[in-house]
Protein backbone atom coordinates (compact mmCIF):
# COMPACT_ATOMS: atom_id res chain seq x y z
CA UNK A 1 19.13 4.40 -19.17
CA UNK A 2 18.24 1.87 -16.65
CA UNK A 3 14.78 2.13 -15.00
CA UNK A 4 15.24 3.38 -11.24
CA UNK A 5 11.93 1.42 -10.43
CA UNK A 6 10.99 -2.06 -9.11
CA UNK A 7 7.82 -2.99 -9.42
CA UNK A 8 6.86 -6.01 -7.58
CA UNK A 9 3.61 -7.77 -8.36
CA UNK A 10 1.27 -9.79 -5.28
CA UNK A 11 -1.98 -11.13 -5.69
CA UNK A 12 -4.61 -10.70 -2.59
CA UNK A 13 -3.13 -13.45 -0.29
CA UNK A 14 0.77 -11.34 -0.93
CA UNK A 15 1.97 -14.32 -3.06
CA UNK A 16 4.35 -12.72 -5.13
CA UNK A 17 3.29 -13.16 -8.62
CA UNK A 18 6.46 -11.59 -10.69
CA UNK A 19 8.13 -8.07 -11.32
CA UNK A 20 6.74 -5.52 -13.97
CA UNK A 21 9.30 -5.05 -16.55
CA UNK A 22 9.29 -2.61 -19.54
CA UNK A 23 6.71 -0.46 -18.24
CA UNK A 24 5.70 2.52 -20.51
CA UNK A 25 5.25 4.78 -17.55
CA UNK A 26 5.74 4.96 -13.96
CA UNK A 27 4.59 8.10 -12.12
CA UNK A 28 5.49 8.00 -8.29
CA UNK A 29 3.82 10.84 -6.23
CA UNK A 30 5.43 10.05 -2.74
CA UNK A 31 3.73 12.06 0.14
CA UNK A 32 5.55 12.75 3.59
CA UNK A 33 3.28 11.78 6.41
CA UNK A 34 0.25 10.72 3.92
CA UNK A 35 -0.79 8.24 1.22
CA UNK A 36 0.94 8.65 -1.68
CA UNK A 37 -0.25 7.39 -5.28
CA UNK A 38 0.99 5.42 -8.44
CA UNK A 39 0.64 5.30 -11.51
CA UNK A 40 1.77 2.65 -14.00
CA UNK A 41 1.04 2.58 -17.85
CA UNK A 42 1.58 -0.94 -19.39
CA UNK A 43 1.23 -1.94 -23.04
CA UNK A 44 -2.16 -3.76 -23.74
CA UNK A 45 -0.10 -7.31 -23.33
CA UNK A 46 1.93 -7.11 -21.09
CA UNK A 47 2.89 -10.43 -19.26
CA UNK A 48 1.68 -8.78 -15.86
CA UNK A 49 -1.25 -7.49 -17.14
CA UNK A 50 -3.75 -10.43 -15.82
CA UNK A 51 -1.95 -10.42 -12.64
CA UNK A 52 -2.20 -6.77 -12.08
CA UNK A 53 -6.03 -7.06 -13.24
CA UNK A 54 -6.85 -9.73 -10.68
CA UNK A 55 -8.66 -8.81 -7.51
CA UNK A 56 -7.02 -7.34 -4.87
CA UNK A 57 -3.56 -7.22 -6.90
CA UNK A 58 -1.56 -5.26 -5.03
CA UNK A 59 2.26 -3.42 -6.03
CA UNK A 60 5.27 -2.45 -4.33
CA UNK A 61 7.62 0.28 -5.73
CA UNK A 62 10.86 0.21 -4.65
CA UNK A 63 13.07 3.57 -6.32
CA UNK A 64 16.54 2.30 -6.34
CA UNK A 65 16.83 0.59 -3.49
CA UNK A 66 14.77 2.24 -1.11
CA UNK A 67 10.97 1.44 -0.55
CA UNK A 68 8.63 4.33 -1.95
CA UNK A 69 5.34 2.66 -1.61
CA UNK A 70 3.18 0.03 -1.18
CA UNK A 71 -0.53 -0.51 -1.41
CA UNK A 72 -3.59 -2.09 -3.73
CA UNK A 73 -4.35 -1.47 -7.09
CA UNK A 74 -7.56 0.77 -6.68
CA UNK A 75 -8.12 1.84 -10.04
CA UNK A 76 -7.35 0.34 -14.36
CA UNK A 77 -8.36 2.39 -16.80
CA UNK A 78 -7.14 1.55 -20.47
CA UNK A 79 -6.84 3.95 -23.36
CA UNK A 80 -5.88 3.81 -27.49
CA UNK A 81 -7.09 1.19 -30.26
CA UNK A 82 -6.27 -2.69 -29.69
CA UNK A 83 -3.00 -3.12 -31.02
CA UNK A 84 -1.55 -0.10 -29.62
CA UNK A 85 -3.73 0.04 -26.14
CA UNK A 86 -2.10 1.49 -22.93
CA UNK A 87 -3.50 0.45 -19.29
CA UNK A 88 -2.84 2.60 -16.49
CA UNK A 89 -3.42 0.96 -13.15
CA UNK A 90 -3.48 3.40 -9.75
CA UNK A 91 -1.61 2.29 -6.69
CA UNK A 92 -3.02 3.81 -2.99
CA UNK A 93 -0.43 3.88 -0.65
CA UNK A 94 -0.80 1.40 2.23
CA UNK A 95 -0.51 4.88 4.78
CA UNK A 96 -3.87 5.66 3.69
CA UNK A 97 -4.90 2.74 6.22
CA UNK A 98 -3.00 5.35 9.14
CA UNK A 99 -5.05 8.44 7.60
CA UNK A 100 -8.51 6.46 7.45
CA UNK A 101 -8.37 4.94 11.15
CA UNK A 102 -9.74 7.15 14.03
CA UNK A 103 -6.98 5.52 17.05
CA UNK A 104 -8.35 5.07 20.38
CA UNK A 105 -6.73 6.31 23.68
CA UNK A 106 -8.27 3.40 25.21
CA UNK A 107 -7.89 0.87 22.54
CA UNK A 108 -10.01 -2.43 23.83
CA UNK A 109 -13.07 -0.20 24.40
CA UNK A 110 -15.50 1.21 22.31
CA UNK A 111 -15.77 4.86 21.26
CA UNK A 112 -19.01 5.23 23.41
CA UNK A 113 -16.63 3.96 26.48
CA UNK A 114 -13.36 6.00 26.54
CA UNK A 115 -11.98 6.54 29.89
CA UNK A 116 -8.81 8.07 28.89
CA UNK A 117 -8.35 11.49 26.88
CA UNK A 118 -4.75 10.55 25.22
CA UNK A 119 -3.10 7.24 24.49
CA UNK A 120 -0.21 7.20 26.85
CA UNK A 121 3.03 4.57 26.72
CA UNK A 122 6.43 4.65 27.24
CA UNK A 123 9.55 2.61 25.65
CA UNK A 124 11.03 2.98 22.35
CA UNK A 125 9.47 4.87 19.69
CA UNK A 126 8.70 2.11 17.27
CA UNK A 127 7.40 -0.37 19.77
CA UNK A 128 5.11 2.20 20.67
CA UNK A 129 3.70 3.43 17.47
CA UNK A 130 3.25 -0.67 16.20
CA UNK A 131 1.90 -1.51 19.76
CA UNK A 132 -0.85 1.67 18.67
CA UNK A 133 -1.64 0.55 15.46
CA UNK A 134 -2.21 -3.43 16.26
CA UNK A 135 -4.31 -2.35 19.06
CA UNK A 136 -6.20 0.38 17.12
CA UNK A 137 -6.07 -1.09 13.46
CA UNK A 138 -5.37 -4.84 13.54
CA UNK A 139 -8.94 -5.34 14.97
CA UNK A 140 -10.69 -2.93 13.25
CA UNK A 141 -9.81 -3.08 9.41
CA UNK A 142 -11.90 -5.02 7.17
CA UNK A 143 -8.95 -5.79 5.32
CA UNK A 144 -5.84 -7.81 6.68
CA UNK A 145 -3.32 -5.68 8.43
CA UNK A 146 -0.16 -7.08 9.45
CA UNK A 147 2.39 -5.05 11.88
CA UNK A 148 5.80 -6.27 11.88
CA UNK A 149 7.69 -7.04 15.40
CA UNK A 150 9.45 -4.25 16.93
CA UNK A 151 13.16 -4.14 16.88
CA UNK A 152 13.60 -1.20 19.19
């Protein structure tokens, strides 16, 4: 049976480093509206496994052809004797960025200076959700968030 998954590798700057192949488990826990998780058990040498151990590896799944997640590897924990060793590594979902950020109705002030009660705009609904989050998260992250250009 042919594995459903792609498993993209990138290393912290999103070079792509190469595709996980073989793996001995993938468990995808997709969540509507919310992070979802990942889990991916590779055999202890697996050509991915120093990429996927670097920091700030990161992994998108695709199932079949459709995107499930995306996101950082957050956790590795390996299991079993050396010549038969499993590592699991745990994906976060890149939407737990969305569920982490408080969003501003006023987004070039500070908290401590709102003058609005609601963020209001008008226009299609996709320029105005990525016009939201590069106001409210672009600036704000500590990591690098990157909002792709509208096409609505």
């Amino acid at each position: 049976m042919q594995n459903p998954f792609t498993l993209r590798v990138y290393d912290k700057d999103f070079n792509f480093k190469g595709f996980i192949g073989d793996p001995r488990t993938v468990v995808a826990t997709p969540r509507y509206n919310a992070a979802g998780t990942l889990r991916i058990d590779l055999p202890a040498a697996h050509p991915q496994l120093a990429n996927m151990s670097a920091d700030g590896a990161r992994v998108v799944c695709h199932y079949y052809d459709e995107q499930l997640l995306s996101g950082p590897v957050t956790s590795i924990v390996g299991t079993g004797p050396t010549a038969t060793a499993v590592i699991a590594f745990y994906v976060d979902d890149d939407f737990r960025i969305l569920e982490n950020t408080l969003a501003y109705p006023v987004p070039a002030n500070a908290v401590t200076a709102q003058t609005a009660e609601n963020y209001t705009a008008s226009g299609a609904a996709e320029t105005v959700f990525k016009n939201l989050v590069t106001a409210n998260l672009v600036p704000r992250q500590p990591m690098r968030v990157t909002v792709a250009s509208s096409t609505g």
